[in-house]
C-alpha atoms as a PDB file:
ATOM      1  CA  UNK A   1     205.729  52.797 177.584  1.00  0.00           C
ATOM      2  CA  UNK A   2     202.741  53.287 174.920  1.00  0.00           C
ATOM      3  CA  UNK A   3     204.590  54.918 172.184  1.00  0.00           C
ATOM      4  CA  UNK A   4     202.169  56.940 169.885  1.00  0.00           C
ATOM      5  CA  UNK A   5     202.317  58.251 166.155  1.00  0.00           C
ATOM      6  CA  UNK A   6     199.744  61.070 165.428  1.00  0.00           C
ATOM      7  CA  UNK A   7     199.058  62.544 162.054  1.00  0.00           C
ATOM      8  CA  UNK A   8     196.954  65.558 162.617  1.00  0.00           C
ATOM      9  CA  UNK A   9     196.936  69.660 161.900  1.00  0.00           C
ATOM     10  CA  UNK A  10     198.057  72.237 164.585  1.00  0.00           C
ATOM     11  CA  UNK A  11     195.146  73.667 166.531  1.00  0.00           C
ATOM     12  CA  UNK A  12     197.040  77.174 167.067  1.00  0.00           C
ATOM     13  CA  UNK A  13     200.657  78.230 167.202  1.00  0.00           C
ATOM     14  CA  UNK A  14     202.522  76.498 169.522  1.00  0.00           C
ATOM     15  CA  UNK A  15     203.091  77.935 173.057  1.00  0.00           C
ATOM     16  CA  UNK A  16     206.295  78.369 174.557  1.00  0.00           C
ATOM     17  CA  UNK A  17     207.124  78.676 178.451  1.00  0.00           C
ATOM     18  CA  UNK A  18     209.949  78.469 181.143  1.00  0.00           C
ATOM     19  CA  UNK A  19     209.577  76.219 184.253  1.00  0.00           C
ATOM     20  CA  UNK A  20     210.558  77.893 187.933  1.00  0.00           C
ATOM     21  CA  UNK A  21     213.578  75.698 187.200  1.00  0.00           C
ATOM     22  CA  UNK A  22     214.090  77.733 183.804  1.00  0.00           C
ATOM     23  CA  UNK A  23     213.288  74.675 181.632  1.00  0.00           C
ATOM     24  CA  UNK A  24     211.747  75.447 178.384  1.00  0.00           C
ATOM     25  CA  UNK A  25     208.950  73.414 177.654  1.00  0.00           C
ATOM     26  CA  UNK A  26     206.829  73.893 174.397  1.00  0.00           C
ATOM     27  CA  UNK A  27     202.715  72.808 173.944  1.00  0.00           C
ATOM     28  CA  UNK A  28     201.193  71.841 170.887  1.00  0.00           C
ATOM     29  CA  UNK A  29     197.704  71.473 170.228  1.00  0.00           C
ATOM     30  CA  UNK A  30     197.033  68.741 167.431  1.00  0.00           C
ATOM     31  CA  UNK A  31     193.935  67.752 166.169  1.00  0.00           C
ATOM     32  CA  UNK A  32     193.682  64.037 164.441  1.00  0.00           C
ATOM     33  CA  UNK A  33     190.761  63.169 162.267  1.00  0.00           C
ATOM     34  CA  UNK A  34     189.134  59.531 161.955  1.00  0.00           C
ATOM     35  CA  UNK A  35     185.806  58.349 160.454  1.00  0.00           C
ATOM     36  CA  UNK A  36     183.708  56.088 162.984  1.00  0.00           C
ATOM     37  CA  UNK A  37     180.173  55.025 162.610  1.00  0.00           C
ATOM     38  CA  UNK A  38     179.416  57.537 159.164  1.00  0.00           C
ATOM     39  CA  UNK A  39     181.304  60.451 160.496  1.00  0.00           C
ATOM     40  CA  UNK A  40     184.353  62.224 160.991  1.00  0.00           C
ATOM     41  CA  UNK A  41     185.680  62.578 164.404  1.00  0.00           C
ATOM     42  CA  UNK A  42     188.300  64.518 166.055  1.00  0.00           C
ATOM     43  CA  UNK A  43     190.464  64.371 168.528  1.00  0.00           C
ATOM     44  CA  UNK A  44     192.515  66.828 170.520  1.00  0.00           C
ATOM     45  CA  UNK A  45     195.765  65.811 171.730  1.00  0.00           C
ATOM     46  CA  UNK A  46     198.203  67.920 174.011  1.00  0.00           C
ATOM     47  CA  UNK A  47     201.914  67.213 172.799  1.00  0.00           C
ATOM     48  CA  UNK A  48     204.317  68.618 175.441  1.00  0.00           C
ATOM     49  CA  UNK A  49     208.485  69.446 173.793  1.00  0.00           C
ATOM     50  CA  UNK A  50     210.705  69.424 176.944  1.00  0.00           C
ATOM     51  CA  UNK A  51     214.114  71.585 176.189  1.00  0.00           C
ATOM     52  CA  UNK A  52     215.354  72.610 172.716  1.00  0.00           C
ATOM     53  CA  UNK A  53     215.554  69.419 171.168  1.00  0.00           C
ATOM     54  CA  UNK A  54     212.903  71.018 168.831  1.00  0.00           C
ATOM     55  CA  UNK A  55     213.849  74.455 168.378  1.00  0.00           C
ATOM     56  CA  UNK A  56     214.814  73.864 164.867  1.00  0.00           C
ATOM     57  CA  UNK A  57     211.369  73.223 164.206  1.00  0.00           C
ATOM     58  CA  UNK A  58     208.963  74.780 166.202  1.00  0.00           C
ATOM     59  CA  UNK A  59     209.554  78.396 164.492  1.00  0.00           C
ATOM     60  CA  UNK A  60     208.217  76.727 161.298  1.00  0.00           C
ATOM     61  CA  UNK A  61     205.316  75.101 162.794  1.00  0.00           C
ATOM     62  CA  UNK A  62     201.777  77.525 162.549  1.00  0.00           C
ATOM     63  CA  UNK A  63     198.192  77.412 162.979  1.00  0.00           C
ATOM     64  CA  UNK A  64     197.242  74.718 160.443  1.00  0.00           C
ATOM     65  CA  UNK A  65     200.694  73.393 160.043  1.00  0.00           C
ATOM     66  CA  UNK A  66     200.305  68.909 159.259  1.00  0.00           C
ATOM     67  CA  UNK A  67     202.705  67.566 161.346  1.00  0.00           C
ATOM     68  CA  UNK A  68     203.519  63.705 162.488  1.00  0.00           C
ATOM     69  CA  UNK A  69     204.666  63.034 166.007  1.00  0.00           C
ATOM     70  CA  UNK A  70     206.028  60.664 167.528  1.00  0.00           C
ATOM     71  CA  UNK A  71     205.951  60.386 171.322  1.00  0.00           C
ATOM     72  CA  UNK A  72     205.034  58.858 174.377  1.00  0.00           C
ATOM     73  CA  UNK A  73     201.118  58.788 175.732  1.00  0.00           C
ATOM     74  CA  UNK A  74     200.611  60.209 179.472  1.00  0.00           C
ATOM     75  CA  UNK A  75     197.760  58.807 181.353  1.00  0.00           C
ATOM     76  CA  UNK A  76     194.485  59.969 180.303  1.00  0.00           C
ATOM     77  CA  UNK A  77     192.620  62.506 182.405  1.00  0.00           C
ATOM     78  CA  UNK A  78     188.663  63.024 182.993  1.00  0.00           C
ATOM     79  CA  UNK A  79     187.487  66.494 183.612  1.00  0.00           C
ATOM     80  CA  UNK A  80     184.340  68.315 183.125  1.00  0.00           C
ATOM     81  CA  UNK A  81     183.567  70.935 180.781  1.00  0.00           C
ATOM     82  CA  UNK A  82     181.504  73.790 180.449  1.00  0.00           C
ATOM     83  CA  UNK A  83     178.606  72.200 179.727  1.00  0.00           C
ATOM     84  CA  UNK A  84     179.135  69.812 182.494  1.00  0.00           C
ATOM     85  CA  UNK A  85     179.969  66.723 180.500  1.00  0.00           C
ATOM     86  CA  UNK A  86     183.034  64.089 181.261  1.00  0.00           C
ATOM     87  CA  UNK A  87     185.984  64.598 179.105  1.00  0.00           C
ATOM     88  CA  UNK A  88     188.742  63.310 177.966  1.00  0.00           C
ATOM     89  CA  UNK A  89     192.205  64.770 177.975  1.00  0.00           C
ATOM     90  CA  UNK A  90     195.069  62.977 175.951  1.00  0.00           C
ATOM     91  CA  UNK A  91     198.572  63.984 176.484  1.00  0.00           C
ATOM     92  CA  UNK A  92     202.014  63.022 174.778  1.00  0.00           C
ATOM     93  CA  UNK A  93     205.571  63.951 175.346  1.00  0.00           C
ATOM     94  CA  UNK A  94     207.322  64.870 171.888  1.00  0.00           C
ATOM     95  CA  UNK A  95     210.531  62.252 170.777  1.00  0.00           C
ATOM     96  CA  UNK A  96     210.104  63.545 167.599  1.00  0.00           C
ATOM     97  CA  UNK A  97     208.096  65.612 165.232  1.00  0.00           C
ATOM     98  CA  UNK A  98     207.686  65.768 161.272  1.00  0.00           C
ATOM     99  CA  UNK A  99     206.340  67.976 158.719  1.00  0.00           C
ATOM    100  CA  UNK A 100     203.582  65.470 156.810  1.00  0.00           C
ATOM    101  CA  UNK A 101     203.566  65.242 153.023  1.00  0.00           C
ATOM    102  CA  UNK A 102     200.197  64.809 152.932  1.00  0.00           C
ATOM    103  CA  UNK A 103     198.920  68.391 154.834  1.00  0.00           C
ATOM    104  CA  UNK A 104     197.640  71.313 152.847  1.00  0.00           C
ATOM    105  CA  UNK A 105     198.093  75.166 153.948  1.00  0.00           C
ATOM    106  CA  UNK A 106     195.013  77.626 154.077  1.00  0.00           C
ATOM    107  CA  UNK A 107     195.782  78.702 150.276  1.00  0.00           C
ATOM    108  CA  UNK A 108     194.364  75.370 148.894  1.00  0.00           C
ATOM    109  CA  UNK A 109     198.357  74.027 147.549  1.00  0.00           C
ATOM    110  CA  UNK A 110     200.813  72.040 149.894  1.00  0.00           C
ATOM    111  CA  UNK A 111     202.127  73.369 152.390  1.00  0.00           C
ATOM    112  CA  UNK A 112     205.648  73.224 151.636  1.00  0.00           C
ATOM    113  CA  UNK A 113     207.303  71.834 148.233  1.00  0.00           C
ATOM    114  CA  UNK A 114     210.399  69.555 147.474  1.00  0.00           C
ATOM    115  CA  UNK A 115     211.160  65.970 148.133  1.00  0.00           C
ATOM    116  CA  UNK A 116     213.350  65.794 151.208  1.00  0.00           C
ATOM    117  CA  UNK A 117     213.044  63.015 153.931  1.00  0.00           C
ATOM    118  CA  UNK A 118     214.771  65.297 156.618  1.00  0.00           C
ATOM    119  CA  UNK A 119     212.227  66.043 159.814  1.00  0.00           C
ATOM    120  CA  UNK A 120     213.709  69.402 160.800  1.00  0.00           C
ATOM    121  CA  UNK A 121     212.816  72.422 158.223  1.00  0.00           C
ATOM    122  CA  UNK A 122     212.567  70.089 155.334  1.00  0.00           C
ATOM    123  CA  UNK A 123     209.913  70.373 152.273  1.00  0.00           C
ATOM    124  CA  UNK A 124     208.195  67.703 152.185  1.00  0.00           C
ATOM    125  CA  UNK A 125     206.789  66.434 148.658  1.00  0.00           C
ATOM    126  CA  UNK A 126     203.665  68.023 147.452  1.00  0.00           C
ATOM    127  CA  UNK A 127     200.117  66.324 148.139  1.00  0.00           C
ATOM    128  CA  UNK A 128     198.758  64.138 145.116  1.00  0.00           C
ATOM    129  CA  UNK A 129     195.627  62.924 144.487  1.00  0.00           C
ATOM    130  CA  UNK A 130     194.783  59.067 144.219  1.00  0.00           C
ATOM    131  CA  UNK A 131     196.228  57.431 141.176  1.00  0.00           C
ATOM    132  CA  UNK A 132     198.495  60.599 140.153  1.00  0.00           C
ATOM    133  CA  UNK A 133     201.493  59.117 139.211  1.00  0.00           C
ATOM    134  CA  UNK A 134     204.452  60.750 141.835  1.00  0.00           C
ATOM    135  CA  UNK A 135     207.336  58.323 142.008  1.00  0.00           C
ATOM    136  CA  UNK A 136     210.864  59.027 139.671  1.00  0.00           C
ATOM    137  CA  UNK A 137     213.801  57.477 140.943  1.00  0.00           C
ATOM    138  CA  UNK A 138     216.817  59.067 142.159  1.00  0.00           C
ATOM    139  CA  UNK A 139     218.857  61.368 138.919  1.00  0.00           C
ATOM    140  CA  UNK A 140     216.290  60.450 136.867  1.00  0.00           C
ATOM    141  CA  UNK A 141     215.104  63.374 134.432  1.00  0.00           C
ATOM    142  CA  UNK A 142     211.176  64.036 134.030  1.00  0.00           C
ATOM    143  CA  UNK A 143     209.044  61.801 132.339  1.00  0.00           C
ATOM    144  CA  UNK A 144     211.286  58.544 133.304  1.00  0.00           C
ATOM    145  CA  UNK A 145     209.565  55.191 131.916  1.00  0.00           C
ATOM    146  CA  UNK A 146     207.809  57.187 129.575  1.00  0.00           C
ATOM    147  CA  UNK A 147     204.632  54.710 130.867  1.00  0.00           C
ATOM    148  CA  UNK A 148     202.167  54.981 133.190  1.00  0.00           C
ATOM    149  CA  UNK A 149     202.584  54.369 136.775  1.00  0.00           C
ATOM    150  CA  UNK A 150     202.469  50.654 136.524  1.00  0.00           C
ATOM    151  CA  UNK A 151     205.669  50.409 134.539  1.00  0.00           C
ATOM    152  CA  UNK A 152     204.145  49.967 131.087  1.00  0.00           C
ATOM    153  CA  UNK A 153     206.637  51.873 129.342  1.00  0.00           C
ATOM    154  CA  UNK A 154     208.888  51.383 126.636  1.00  0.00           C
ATOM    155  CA  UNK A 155     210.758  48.224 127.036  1.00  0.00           C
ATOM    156  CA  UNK A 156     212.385  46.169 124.874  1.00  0.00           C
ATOM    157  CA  UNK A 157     210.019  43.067 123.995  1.00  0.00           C
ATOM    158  CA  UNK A 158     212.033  39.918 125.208  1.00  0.00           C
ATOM    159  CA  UNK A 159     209.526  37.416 123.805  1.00  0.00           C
ATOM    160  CA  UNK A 160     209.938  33.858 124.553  1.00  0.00           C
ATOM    161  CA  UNK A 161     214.048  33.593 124.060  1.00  0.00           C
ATOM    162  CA  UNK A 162     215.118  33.063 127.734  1.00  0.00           C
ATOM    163  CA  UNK A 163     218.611  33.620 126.928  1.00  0.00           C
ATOM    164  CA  UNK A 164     217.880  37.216 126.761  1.00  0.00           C
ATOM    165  CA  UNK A 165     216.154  37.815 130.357  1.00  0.00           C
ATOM    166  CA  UNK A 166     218.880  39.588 133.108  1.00  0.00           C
ATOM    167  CA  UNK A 167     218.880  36.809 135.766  1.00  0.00           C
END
């Protein structure tokens, strides 16, 4: 089994069909980016849902939608396209699928907001930029630490008695 994780955006809506058998079965076009030799590269992937396992999901996924999925790689096949060059095509079945934190929508903000770790309709938490401080532990209120985001805060100055340290 080569078990796969893909980070990538939706290519278009995700299409929905019926087998002669009646089983639903649900394609997804993703699109992964990586940088090789000085440039960005992409790569199309065709992620295949069999049944409703997904159908909590898939009516929130879109065009553009960031997405992680987890799933199992099919054998590669080589075709020829329009412009009579080899191809590629890279197909995975679906065992599970994510929104990603780190996706933007066509408006510029994150997609979705909130800070829930739940894969199916959940908000996950809003992109950052490097270095912007994002962490706050659980019931903590706003500005916890009152530091910056390497725990610089303020703390009570122990100095050198080490009757005084917790452990």
């Amino acid at each position: 089994m080569n078990l796969l994780y893909l980070a990538g955006h939706l290519g278009a809506d995700p299409e929905t069909r019926f087998t002669p058998g009646g089983q639903k079965v649900t394609t997804l076009r993703i699109a992964t980016n990586s940088y090789q030799n000085g440039q960005d590269v992409t790569i199309w992937w065709r992620v295949t849902c069999w049944g409703d396992k997904f159908d909590k999901i898939l009516p929130h996924l879109k065009k553009g939608s960031a997405v992680i999925i987890t799933g199992e790689m099919k054998k590669p096949e080589i075709y020829t396209d329009k412009e009579g060059r080899p191809q590629v095509a890279l197909e995975i079945t679906a065992e599970s699928i994510r929104f990603s934190p780190f996706g933007k929508s066509e408006k510029g903000g994150a997609e979705r907001e909130g800070n829930s770790q739940s894969s199916y309709g959940s908000k996950p938490p809003a992109r950052q930029e490097f270095g912007e401080q994002t962490f706050q532990p659980a019931g903590a209120s706003p500005g916890y630490g009152g530091g910056n985001a390497y725990g610089q805060g303020n703390y009570e100055d122990l100095g050198e008695d080490d009757s005084k340290l917790p452990f």
